[in-house]
C-alpha atoms as a PDB file:
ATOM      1  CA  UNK A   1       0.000   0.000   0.000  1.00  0.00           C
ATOM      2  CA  UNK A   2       2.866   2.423   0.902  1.00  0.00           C
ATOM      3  CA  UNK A   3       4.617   1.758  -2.839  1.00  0.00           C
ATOM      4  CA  UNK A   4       1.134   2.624  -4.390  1.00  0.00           C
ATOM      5  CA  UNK A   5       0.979   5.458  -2.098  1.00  0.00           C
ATOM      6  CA  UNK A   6       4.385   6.470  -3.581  1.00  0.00           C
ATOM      7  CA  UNK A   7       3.602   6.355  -7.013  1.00  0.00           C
ATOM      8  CA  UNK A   8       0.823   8.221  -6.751  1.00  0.00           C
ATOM      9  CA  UNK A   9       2.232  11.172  -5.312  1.00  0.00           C
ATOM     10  CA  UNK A  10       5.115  11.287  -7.283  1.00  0.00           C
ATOM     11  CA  UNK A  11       5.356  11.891 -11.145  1.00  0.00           C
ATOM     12  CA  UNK A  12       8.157  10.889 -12.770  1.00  0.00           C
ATOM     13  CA  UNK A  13       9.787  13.332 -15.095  1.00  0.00           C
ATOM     14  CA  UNK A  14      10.321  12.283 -19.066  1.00  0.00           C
ATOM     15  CA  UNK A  15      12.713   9.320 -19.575  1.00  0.00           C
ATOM     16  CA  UNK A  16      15.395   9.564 -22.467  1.00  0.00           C
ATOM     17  CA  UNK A  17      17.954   6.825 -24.117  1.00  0.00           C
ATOM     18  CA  UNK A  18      20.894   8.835 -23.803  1.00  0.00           C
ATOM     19  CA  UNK A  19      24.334   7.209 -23.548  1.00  0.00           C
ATOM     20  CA  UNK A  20      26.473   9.106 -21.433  1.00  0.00           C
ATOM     21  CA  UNK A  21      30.195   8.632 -22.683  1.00  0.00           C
ATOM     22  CA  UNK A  22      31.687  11.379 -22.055  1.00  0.00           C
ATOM     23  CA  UNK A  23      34.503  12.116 -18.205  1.00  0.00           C
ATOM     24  CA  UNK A  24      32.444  15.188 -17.970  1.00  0.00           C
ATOM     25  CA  UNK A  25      29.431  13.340 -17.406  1.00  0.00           C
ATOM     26  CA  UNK A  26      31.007  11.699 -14.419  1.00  0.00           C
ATOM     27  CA  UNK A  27      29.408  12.974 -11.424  1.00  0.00           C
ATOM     28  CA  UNK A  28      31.761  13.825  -8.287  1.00  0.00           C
ATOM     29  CA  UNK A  29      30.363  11.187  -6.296  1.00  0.00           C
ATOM     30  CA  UNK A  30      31.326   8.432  -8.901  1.00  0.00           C
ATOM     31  CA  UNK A  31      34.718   9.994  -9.105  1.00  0.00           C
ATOM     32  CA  UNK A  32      35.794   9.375  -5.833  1.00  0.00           C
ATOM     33  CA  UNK A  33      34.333   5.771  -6.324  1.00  0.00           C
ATOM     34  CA  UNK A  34      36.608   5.228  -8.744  1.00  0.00           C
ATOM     35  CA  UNK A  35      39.421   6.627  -6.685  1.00  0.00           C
ATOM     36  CA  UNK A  36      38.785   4.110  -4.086  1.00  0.00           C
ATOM     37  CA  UNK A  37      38.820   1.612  -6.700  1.00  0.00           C
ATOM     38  CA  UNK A  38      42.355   2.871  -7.766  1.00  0.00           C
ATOM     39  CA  UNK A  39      41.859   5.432 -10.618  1.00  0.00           C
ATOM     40  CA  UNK A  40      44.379   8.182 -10.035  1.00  0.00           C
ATOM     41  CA  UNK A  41      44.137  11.246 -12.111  1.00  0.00           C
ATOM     42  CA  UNK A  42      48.019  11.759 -11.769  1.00  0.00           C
ATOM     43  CA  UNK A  43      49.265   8.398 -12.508  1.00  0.00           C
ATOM     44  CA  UNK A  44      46.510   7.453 -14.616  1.00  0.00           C
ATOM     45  CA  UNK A  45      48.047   7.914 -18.381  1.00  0.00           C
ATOM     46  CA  UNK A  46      51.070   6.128 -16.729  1.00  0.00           C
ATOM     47  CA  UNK A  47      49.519   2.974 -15.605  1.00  0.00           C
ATOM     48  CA  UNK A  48      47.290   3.365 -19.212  1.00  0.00           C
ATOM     49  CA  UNK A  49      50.727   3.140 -20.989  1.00  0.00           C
ATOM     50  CA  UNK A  50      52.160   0.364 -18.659  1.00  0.00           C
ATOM     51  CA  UNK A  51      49.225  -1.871 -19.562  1.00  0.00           C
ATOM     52  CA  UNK A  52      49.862  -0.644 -23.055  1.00  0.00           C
ATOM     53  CA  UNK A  53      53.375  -2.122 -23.155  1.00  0.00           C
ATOM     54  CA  UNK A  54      51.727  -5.761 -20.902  1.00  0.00           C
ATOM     55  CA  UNK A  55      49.743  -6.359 -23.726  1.00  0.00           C
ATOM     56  CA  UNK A  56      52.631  -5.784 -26.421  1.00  0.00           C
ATOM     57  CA  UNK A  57      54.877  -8.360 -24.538  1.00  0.00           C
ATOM     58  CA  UNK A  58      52.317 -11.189 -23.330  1.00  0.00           C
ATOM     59  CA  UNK A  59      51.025 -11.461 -26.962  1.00  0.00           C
ATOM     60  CA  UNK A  60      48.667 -14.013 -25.694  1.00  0.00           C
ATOM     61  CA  UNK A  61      45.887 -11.578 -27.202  1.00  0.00           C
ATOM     62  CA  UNK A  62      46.337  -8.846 -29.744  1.00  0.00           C
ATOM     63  CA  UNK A  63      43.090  -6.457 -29.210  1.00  0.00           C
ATOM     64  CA  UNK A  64      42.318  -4.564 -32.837  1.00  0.00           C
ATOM     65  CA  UNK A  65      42.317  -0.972 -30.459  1.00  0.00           C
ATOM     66  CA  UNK A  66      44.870  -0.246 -27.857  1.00  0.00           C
ATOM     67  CA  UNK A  67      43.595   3.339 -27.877  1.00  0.00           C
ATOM     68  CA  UNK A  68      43.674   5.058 -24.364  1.00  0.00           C
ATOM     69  CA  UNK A  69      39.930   5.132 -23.978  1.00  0.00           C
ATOM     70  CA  UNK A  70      39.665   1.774 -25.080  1.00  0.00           C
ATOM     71  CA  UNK A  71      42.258   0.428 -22.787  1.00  0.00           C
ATOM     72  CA  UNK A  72      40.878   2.223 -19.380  1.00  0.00           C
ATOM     73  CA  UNK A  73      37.586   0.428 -19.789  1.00  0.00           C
ATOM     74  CA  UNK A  74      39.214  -2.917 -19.412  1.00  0.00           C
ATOM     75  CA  UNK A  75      41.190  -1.387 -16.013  1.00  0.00           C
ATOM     76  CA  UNK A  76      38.622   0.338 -14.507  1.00  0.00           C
ATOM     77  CA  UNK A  77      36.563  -3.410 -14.825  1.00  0.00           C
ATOM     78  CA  UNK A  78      39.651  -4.827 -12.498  1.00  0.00           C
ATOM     79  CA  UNK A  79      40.116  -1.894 -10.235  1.00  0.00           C
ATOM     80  CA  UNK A  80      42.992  -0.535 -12.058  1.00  0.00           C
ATOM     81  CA  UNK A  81      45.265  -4.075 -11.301  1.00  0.00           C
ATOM     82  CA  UNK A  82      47.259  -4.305 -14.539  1.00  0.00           C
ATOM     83  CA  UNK A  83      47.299  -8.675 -14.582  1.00  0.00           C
ATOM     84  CA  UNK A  84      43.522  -8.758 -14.175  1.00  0.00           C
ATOM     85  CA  UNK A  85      43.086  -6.462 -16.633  1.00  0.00           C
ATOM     86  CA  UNK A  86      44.976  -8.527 -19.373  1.00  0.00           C
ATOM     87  CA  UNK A  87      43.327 -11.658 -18.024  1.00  0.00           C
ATOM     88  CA  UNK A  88      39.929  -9.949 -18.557  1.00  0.00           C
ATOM     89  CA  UNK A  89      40.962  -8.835 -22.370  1.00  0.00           C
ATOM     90  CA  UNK A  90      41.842 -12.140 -23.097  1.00  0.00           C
ATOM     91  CA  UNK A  91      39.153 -13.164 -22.184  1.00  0.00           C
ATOM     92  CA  UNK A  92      36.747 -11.187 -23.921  1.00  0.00           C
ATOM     93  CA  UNK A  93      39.040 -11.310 -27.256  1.00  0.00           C
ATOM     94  CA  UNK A  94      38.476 -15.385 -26.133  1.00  0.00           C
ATOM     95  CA  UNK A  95      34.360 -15.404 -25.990  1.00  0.00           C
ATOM     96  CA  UNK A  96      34.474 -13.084 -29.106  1.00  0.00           C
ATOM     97  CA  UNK A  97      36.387 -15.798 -30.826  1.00  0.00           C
ATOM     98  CA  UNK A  98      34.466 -18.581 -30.267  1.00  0.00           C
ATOM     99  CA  UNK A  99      31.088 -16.728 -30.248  1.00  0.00           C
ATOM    100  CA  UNK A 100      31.597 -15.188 -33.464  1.00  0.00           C
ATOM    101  CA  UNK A 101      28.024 -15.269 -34.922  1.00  0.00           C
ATOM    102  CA  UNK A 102      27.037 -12.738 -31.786  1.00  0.00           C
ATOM    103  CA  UNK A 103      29.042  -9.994 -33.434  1.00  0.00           C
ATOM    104  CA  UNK A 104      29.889 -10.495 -36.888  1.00  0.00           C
ATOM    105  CA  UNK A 105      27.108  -9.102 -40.088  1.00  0.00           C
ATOM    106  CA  UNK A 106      24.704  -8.782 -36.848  1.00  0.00           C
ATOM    107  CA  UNK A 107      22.486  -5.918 -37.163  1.00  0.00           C
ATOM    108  CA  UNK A 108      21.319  -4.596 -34.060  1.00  0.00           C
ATOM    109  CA  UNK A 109      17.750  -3.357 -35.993  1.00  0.00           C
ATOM    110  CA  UNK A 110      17.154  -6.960 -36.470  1.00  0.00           C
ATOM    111  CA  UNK A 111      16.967  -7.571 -33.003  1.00  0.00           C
ATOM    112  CA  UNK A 112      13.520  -5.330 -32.991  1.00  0.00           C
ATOM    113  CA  UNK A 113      11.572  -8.403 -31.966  1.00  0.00           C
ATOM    114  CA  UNK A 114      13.723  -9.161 -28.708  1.00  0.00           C
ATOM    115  CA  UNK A 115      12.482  -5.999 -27.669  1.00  0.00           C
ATOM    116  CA  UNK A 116       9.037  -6.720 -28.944  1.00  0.00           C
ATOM    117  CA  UNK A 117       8.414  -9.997 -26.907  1.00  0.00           C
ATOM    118  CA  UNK A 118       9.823  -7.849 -23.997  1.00  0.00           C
ATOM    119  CA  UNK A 119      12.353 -10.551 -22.790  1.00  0.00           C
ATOM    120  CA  UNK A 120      14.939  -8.328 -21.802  1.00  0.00           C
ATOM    121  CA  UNK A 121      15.855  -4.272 -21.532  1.00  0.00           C
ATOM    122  CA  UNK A 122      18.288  -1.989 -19.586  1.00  0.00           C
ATOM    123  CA  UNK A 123      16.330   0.797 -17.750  1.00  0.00           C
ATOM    124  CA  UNK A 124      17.437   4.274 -19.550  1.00  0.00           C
ATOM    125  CA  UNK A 125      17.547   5.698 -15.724  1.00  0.00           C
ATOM    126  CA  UNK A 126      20.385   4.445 -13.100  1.00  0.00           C
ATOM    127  CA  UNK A 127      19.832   3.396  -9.487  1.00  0.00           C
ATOM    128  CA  UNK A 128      21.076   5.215  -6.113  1.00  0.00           C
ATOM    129  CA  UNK A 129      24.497   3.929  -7.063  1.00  0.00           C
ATOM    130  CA  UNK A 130      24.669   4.988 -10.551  1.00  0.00           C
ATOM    131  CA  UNK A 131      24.154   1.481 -11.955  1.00  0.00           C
ATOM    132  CA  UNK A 132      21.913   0.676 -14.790  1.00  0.00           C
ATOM    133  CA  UNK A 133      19.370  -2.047 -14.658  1.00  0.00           C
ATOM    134  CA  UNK A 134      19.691  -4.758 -16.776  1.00  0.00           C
ATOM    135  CA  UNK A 135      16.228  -7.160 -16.813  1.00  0.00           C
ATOM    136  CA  UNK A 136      15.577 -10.871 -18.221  1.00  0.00           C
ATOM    137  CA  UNK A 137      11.872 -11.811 -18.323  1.00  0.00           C
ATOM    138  CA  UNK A 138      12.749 -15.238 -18.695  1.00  0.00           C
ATOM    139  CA  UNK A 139       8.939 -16.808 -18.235  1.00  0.00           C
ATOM    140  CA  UNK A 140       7.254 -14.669 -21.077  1.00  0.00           C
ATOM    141  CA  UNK A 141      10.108 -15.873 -23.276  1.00  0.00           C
ATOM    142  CA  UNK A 142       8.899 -18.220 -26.208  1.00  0.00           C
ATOM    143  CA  UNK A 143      11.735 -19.893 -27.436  1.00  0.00           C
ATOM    144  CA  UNK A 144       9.883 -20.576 -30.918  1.00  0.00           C
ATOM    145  CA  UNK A 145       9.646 -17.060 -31.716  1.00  0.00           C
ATOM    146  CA  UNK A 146      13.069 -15.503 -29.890  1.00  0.00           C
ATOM    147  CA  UNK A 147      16.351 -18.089 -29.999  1.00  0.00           C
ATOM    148  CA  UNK A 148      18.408 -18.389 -27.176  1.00  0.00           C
ATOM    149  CA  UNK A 149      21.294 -16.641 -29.836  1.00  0.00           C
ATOM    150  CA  UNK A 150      19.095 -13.726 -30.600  1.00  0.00           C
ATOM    151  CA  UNK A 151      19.130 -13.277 -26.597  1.00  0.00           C
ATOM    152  CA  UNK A 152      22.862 -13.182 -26.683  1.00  0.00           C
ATOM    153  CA  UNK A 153      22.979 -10.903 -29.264  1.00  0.00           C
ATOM    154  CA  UNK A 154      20.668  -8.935 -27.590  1.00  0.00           C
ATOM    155  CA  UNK A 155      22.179  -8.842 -24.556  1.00  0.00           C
ATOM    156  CA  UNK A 156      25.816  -8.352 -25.886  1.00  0.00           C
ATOM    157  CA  UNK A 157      24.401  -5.208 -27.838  1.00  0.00           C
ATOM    158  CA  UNK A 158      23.387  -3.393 -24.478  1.00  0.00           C
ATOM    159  CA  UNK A 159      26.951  -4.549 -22.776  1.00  0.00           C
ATOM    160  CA  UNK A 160      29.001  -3.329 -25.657  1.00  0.00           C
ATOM    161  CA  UNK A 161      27.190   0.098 -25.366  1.00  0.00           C
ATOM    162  CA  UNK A 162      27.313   0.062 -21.468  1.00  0.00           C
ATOM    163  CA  UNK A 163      31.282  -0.217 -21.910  1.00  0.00           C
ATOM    164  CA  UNK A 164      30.960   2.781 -23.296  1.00  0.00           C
ATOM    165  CA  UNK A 165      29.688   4.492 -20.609  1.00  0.00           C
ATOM    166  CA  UNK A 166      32.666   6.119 -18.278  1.00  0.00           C
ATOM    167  CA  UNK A 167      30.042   6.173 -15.381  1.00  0.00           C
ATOM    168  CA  UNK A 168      29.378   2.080 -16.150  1.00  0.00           C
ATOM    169  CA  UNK A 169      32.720   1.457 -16.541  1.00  0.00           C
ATOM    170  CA  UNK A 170      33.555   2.159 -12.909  1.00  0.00           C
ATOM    171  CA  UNK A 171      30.195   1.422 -11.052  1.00  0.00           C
ATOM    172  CA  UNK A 172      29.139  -1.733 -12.945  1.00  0.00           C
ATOM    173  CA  UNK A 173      25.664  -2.597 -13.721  1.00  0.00           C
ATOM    174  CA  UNK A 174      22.966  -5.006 -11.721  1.00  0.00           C
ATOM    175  CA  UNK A 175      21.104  -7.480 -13.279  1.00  0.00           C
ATOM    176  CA  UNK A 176      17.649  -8.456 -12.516  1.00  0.00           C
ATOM    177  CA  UNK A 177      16.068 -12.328 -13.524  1.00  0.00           C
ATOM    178  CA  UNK A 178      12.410 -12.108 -13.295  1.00  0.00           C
ATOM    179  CA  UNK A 179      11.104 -15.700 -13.177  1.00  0.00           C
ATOM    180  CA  UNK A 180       7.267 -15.520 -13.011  1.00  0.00           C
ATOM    181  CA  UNK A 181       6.081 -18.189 -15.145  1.00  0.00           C
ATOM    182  CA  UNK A 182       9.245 -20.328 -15.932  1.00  0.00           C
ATOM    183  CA  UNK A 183       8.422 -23.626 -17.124  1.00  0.00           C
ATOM    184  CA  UNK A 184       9.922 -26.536 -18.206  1.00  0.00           C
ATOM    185  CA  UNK A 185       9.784 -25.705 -22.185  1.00  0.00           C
ATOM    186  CA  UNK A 186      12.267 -22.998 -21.373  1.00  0.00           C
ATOM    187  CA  UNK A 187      14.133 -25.043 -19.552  1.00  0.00           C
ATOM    188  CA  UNK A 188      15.400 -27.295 -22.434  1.00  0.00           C
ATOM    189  CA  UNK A 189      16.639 -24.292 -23.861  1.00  0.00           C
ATOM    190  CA  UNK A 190      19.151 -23.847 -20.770  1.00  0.00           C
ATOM    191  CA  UNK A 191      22.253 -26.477 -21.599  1.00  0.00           C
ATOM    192  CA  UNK A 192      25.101 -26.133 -19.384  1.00  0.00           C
ATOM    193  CA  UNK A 193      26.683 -24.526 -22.335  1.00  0.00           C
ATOM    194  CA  UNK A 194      24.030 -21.514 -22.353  1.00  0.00           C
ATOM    195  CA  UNK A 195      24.831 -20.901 -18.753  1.00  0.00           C
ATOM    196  CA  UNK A 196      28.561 -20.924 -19.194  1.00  0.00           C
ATOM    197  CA  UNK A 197      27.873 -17.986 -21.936  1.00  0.00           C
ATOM    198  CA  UNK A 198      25.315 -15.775 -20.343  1.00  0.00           C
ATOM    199  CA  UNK A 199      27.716 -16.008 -17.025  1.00  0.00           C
ATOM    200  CA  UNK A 200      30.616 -14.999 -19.322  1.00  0.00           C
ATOM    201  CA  UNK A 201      28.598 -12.181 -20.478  1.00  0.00           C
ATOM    202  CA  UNK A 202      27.663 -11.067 -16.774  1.00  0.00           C
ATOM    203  CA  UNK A 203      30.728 -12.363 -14.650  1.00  0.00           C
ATOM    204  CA  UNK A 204      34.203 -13.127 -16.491  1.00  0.00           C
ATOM    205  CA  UNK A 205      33.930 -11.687 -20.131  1.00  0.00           C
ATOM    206  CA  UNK A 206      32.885  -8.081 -20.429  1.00  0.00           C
ATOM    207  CA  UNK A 207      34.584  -5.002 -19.374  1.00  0.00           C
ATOM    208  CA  UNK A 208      31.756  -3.778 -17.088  1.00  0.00           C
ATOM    209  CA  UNK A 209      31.359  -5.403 -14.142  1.00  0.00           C
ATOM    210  CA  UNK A 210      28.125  -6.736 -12.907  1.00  0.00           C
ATOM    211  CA  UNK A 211      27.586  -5.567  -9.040  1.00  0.00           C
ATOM    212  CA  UNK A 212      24.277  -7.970  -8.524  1.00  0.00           C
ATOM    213  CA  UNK A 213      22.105 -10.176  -9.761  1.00  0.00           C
ATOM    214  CA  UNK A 214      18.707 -10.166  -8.456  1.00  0.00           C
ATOM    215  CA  UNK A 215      16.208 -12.983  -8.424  1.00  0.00           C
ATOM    216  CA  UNK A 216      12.597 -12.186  -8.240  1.00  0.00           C
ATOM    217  CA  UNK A 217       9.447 -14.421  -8.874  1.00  0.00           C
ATOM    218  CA  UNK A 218      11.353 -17.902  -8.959  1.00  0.00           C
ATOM    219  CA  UNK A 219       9.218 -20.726  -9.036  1.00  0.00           C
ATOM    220  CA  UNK A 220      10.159 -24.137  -8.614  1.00  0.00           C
ATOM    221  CA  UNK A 221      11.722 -24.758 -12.167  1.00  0.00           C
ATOM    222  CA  UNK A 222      14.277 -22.399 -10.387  1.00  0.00           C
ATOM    223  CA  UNK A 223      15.633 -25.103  -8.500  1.00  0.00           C
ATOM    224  CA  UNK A 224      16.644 -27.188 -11.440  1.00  0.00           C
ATOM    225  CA  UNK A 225      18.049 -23.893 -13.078  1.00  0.00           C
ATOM    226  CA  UNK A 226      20.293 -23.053 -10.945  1.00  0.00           C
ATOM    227  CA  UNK A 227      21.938 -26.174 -10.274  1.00  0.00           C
ATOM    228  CA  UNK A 228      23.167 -25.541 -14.370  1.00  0.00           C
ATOM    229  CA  UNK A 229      24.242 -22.183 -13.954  1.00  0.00           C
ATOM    230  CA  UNK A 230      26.090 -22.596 -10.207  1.00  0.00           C
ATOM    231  CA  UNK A 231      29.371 -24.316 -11.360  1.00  0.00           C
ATOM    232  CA  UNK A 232      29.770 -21.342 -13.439  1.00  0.00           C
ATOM    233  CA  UNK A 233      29.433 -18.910 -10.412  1.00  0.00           C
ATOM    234  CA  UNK A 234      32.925 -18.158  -9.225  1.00  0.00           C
ATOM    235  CA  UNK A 235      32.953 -16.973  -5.459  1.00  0.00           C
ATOM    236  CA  UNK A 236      32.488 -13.580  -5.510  1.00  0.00           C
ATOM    237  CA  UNK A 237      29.938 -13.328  -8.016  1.00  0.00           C
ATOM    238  CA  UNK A 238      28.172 -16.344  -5.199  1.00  0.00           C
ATOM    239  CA  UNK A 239      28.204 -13.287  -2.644  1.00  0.00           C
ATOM    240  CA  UNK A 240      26.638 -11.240  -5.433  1.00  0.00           C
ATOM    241  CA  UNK A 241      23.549 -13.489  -5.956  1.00  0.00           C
ATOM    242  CA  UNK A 242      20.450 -12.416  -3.657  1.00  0.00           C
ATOM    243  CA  UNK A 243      17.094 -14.435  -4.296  1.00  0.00           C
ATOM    244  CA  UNK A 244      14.001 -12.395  -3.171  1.00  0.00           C
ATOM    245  CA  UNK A 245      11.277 -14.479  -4.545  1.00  0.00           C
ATOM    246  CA  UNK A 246       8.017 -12.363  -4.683  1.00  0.00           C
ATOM    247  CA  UNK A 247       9.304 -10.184  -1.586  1.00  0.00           C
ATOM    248  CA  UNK A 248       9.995  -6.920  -3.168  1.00  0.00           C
ATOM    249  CA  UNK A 249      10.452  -5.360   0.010  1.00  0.00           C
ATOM    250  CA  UNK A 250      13.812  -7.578  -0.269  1.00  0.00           C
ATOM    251  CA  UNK A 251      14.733  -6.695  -3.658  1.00  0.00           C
ATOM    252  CA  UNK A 252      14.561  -2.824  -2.064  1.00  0.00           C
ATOM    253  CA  UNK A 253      17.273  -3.097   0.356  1.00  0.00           C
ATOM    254  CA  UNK A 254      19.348  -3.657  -3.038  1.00  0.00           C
ATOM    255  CA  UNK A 255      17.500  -1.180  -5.090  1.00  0.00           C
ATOM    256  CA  UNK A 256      15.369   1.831  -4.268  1.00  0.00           C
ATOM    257  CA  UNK A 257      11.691   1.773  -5.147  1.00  0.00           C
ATOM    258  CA  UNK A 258      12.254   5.236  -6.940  1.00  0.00           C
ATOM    259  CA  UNK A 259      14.811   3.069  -9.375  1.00  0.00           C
ATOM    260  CA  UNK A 260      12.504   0.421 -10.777  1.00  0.00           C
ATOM    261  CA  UNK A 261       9.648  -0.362 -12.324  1.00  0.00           C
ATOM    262  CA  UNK A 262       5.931  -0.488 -11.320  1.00  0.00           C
ATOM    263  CA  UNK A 263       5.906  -4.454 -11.539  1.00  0.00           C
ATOM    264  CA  UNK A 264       8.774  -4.426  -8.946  1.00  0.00           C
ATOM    265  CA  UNK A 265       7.251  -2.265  -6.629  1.00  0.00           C
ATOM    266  CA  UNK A 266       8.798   0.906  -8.301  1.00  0.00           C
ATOM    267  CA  UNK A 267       7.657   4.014  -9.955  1.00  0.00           C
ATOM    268  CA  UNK A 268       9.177   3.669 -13.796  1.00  0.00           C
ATOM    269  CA  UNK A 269       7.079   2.736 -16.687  1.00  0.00           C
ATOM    270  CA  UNK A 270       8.740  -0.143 -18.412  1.00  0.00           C
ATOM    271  CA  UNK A 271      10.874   0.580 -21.193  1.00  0.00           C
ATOM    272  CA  UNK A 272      11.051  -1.119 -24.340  1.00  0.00           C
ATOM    273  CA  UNK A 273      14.876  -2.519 -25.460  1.00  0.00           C
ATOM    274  CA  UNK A 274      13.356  -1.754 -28.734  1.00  0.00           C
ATOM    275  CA  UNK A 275      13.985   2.451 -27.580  1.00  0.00           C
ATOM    276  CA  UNK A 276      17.983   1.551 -27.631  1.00  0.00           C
ATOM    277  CA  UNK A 277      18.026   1.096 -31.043  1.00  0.00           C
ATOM    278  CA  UNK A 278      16.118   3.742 -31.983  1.00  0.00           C
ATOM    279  CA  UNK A 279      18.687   5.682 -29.835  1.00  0.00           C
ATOM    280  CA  UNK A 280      21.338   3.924 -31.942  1.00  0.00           C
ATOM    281  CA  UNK A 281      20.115   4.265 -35.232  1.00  0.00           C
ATOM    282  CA  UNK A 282      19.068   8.687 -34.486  1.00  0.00           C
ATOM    283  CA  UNK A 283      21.735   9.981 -31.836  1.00  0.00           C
ATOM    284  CA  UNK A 284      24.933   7.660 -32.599  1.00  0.00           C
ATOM    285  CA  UNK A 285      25.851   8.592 -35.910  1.00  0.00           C
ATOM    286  CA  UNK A 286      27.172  11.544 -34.689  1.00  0.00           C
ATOM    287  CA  UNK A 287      29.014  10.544 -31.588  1.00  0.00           C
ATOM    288  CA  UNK A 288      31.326   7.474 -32.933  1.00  0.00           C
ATOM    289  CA  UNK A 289      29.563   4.978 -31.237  1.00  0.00           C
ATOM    290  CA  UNK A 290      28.342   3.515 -34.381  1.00  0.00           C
ATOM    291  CA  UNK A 291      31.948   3.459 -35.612  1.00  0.00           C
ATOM    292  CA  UNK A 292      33.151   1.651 -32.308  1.00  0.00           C
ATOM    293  CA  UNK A 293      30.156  -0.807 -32.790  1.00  0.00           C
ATOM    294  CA  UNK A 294      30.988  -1.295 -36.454  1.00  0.00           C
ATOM    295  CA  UNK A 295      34.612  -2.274 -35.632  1.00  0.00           C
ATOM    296  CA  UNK A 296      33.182  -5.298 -33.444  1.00  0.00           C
ATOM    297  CA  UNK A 297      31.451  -6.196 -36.735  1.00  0.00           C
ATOM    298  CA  UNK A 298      27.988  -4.843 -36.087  1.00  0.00           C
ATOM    299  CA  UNK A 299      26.669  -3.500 -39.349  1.00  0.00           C
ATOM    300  CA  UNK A 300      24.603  -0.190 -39.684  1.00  0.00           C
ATOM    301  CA  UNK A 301      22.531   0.593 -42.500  1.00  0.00           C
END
């Protein structure tokens, strides 16, 4: 009663898709984050170089930018430590190489239907901590009209553009996996090797970090689920796991009210993942992000 209360007496102003890649966008508060984290303004272009010269002499991965901006993204992932940060490229260069077909001739306004069916978005607004939402619908899924590789490629769209993101790159992003109506004909569609991806994507691959991953509405396929994604789960990302069921009162310790949607016990209208590409295909023309998409083989017409 008190969350309908809420969003009653608040209106929430107009939402926009907006990427926001620029430093200046950085907001004090996530600067001194990434300060704790290990970011230092004076010695920054000198570690930036240092990892530079790693990469030259490992040769265990050759990345096709070694840029400055391109570099710090993988860094500020692993808190500035120079040997995660290669492990991390390699292992990104790794999942690119064997996942080819999630990057290569894709067109990201092909992937109109994903956001169509409503399986998955990222909210265009970030939570108290300056993360951005990522949500899976997982029970509204139907596997005969979405594939489980058109979810990848989905997904892998939205992380490639939250990489982007300076204010991302330091904070991470959380991850919610609403449940509600699981069933066994989705299921089939989870092989051990599907988990071992989408935790790749979330966990070990990317070079945004994911802070959380929330569980809502679990039912009892759940059970079986997770047993195929846990051996992928290192430790930490164990610690980062919190299952709330259909207590959203739980989910809001994590995640204020005021930073989710209405079916979550929030205030936000959801958003369609089908407004990112019209972002991409009207505002990124003109900012290069096309051109860094197009150099992961994404094609733009």
């Amino acid at each position: 009663m008190a969350t309908a209360a809420l969003s009653h007496s608040h209106k929430m102003p107009a939402i926009e898709h907006k990427l926001n890649i620029t430093e200046e966008e950085i907001p004090d508060n996530i600067r001194l984050i990434a300060q704790d984290q290990g970011e230092c303004p004076k010695t920054k272009q000198e570690t930036i170089e240092e990892f530079r010269k790693y990469i030259l002499e490992h040769k265990k991965c050759q990345p096709h930018r070694n840029d400055d901006r391109y570099l710090e993204k993988f860094l500020r992932a692993r808190y500035w430590k120079i040997d995660s940060s290669y492990k991390l490229l390699c292992s990104y260069y790794k999942f690119r190489e064997e996942n080819k077909k999630y990057y290569e001739k894709v067109r990201p306004i092909d992937l109109r239907h994903v956001g169509d069916e409503e399986i998955l978005t990222v909210t265009p607004y970030r939570d108290q901590h300056g993360h951005r939402i990522l949500i899976y619908r997982f029970g509204i899924w139907r596997p005969n009209r979405v594939t489980v590789d058109d979810i990848f490629r989905a997904t892998i769209v939205l992380q490639e553009l939250g990489s982007l993101e300076p204010i991302s790159q330091i904070v991470g992003g959380v991850a919610i996996f609403d449940l509600k109506d699981l069933g066994l004909e989705h299921l089939l569609h989870l092989s051990p090797s599907v988990a071992q991806k989408m935790i790749a994507l979330l966990v070990t691959s990317m070079p945004i970090r994911t802070a959380a991953l929330h569980i809502v509405n679990q039912n009892w396929v759940f059970n079986a689920a997770i047993k195929i994604f846990k051996p992928f789960l290192n430790a930490a990302m164990r610690e980062r796991l919190f299952i709330h069921g259909s207590d959203m009162r739980s989910l809001h310790k994590h995640i204020n009210p005021e930073n989710l949607p209405k079916r979550y016990g929030g205030l936000h209208d959801d958003y369609s993942y089908t407004l990112w590409l019209d972002m991409l295909q009207t505002q990124c023309p003109a900012s290069g992000v096309q051109n860094d998409m197009e150099q992961l083989g994404f094609i733009f017409d």
